[in-house]
N, C-alpha and C. Protein backbone atom coordinates (compact mmCIF):
# COMPACT_ATOMS: atom_id res chain seq x y z
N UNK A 1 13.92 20.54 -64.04
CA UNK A 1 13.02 21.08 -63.05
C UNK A 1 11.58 21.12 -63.57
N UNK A 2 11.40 21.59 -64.39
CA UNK A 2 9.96 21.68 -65.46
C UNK A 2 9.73 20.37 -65.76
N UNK A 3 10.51 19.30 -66.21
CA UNK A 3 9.62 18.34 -65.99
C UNK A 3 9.59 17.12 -65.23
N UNK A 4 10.24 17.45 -64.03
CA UNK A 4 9.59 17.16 -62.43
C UNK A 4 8.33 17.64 -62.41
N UNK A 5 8.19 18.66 -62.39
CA UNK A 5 6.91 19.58 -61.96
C UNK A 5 5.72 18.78 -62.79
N UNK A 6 5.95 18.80 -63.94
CA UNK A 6 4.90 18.31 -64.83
C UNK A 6 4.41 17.02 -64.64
N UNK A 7 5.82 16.28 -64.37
CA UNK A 7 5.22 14.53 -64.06
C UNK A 7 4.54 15.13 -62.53
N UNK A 8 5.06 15.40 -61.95
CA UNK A 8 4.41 15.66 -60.70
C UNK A 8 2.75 15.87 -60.76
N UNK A 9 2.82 16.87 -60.82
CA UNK A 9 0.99 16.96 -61.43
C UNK A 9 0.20 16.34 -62.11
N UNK A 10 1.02 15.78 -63.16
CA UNK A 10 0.63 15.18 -64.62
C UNK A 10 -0.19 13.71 -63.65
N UNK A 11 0.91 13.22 -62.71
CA UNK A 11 0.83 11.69 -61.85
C UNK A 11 -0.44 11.87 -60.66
N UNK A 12 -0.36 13.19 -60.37
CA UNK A 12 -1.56 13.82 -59.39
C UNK A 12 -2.45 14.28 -59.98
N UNK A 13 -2.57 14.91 -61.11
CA UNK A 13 -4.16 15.34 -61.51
C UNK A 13 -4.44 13.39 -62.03
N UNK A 14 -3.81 12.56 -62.49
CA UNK A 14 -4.44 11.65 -63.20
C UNK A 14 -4.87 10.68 -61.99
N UNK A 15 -4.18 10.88 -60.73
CA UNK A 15 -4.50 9.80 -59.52
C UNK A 15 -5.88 10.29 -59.05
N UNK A 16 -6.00 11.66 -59.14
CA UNK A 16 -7.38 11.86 -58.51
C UNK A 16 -8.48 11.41 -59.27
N UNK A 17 -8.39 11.80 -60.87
CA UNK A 17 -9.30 11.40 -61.78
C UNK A 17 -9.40 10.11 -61.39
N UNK A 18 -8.73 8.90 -61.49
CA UNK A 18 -8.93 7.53 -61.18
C UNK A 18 -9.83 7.62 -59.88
N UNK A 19 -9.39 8.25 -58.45
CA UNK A 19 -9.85 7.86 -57.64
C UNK A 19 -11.19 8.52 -57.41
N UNK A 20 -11.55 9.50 -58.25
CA UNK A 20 -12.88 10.14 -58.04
C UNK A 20 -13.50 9.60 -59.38
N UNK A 21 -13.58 8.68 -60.33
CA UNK A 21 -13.82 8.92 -61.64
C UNK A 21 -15.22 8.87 -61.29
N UNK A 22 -15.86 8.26 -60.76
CA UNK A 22 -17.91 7.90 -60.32
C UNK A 22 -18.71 9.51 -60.35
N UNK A 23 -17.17 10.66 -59.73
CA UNK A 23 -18.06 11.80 -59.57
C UNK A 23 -18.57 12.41 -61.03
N UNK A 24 -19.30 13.35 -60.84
CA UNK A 24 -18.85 14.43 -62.07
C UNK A 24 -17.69 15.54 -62.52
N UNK A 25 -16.72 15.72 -63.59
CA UNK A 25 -16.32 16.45 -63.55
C UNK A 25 -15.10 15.81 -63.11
N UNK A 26 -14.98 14.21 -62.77
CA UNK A 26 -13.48 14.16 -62.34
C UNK A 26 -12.74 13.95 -63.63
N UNK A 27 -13.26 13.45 -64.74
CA UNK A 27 -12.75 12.53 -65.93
C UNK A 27 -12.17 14.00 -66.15
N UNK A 28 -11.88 15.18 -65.80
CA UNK A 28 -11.04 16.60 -66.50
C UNK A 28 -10.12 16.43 -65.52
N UNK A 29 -9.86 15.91 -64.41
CA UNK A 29 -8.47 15.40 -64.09
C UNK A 29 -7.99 14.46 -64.34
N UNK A 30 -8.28 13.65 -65.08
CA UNK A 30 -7.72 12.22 -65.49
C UNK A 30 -7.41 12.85 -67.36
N UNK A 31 -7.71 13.58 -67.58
CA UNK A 31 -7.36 14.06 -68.97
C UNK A 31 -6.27 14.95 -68.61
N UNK A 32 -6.60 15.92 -68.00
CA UNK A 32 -5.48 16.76 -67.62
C UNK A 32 -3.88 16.26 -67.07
N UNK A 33 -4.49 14.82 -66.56
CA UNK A 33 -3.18 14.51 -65.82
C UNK A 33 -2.46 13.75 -67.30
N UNK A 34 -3.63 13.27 -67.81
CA UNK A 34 -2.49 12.28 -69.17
C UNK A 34 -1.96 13.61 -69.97
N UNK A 35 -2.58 14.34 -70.26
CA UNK A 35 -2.04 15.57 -71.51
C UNK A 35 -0.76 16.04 -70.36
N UNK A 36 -0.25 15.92 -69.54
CA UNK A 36 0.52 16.89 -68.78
C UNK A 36 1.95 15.65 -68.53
N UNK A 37 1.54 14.15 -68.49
CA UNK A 37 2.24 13.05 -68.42
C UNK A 37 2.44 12.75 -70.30
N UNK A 38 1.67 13.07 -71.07
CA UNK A 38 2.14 12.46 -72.57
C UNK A 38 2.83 13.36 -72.95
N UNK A 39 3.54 14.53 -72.60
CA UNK A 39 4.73 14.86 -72.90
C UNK A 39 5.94 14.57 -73.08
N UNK A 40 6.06 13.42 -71.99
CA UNK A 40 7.17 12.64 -71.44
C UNK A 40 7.16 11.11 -71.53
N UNK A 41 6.22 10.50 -71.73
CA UNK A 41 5.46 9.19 -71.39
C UNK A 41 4.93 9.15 -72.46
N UNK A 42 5.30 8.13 -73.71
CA UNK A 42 4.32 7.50 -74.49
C UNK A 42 3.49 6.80 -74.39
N UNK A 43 3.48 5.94 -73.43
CA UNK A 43 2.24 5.15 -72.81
C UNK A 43 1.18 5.91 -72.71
N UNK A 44 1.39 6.84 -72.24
CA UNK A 44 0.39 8.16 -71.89
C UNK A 44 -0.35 8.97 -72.92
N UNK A 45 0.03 9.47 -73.83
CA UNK A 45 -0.45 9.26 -74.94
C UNK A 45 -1.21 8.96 -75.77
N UNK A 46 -1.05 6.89 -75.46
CA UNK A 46 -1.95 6.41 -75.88
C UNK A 46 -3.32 6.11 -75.53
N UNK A 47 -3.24 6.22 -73.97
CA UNK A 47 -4.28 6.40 -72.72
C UNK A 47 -4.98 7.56 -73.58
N UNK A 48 -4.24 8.97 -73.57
CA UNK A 48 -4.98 10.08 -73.73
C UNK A 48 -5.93 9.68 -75.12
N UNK A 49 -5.02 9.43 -76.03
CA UNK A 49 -6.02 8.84 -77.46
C UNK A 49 -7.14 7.96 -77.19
N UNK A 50 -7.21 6.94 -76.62
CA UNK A 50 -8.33 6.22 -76.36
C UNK A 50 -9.56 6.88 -75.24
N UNK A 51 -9.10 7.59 -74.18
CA UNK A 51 -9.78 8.45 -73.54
C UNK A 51 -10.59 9.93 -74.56
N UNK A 52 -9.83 10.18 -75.55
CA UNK A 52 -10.73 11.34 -76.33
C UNK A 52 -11.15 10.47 -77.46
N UNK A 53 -10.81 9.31 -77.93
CA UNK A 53 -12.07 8.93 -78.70
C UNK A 53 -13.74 8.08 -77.65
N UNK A 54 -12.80 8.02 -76.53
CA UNK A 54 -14.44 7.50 -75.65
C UNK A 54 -15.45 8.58 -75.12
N UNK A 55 -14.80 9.90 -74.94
CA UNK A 55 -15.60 10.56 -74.71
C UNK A 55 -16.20 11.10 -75.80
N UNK A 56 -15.56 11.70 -77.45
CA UNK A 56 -15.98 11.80 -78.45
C UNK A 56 -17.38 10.91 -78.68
N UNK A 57 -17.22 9.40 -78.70
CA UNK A 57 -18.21 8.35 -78.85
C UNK A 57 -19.33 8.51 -77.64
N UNK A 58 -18.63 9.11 -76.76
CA UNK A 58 -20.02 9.39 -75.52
C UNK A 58 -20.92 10.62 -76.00
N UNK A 59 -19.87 11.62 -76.68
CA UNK A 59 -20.74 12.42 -76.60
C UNK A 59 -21.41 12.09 -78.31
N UNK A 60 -21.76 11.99 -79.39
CA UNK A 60 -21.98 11.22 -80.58
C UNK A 60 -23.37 10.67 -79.90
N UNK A 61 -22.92 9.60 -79.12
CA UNK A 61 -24.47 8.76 -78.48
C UNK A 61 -25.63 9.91 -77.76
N UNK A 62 -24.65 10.40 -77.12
CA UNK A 62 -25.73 11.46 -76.35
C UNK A 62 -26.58 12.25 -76.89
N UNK A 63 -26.09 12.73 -78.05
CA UNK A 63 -26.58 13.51 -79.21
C UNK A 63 -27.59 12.87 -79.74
N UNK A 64 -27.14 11.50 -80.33
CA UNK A 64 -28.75 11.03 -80.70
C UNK A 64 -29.88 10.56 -80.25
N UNK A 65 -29.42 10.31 -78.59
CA UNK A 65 -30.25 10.31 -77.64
C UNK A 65 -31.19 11.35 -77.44
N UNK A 66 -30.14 12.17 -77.33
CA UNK A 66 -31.83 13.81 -77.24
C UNK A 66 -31.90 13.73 -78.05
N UNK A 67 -31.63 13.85 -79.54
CA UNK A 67 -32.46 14.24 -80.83
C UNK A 67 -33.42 13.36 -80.88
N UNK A 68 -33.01 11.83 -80.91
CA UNK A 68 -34.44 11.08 -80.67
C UNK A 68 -35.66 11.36 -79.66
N UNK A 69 -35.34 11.50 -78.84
CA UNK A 69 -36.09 12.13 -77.58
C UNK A 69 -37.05 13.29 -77.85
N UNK A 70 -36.19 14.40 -78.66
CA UNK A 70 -36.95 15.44 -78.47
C UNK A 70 -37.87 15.65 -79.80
N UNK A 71 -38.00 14.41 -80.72
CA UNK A 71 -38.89 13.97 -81.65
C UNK A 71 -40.34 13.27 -81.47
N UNK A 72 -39.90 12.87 -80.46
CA UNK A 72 -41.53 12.08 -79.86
C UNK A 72 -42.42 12.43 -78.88
């Protein structure tokens, strides 16, 4: 029963993230849905790993973006 529920959501928070990803704030349902699906799903998993090192690397760039920025 629990993990019906979980793929359930896990398959719905990650469909919305896909289908909203352009907004802001959707990429936390497309994380939420893999962390809730890589319980069960190794594929998923590996999604989630490559998804937290891209945002890691997003945020890294961003950082030296303002620091450069707020030098000149």
């Amino acid at each position: 029963m629990a993990k019906t529920i979980r793929l359930l959501l896990g398959g719905l928070s990650t469909a919305i993230g896909v289908f909203l990803f352009y907004l802001p704030g959707s990429f936390l349902f497309l994380v939420a849905g893999l962390i809730l699906l890589s319980f069960d799903i190794p594929m998923a998993r590996i999604w989630l790993k490559k998804c937290q090192n891209s945002m890691s690397t997003g945020a890294r760039k961003l950082d030296r973006y303002l620091l450069a920025r707020k030098y000149r």
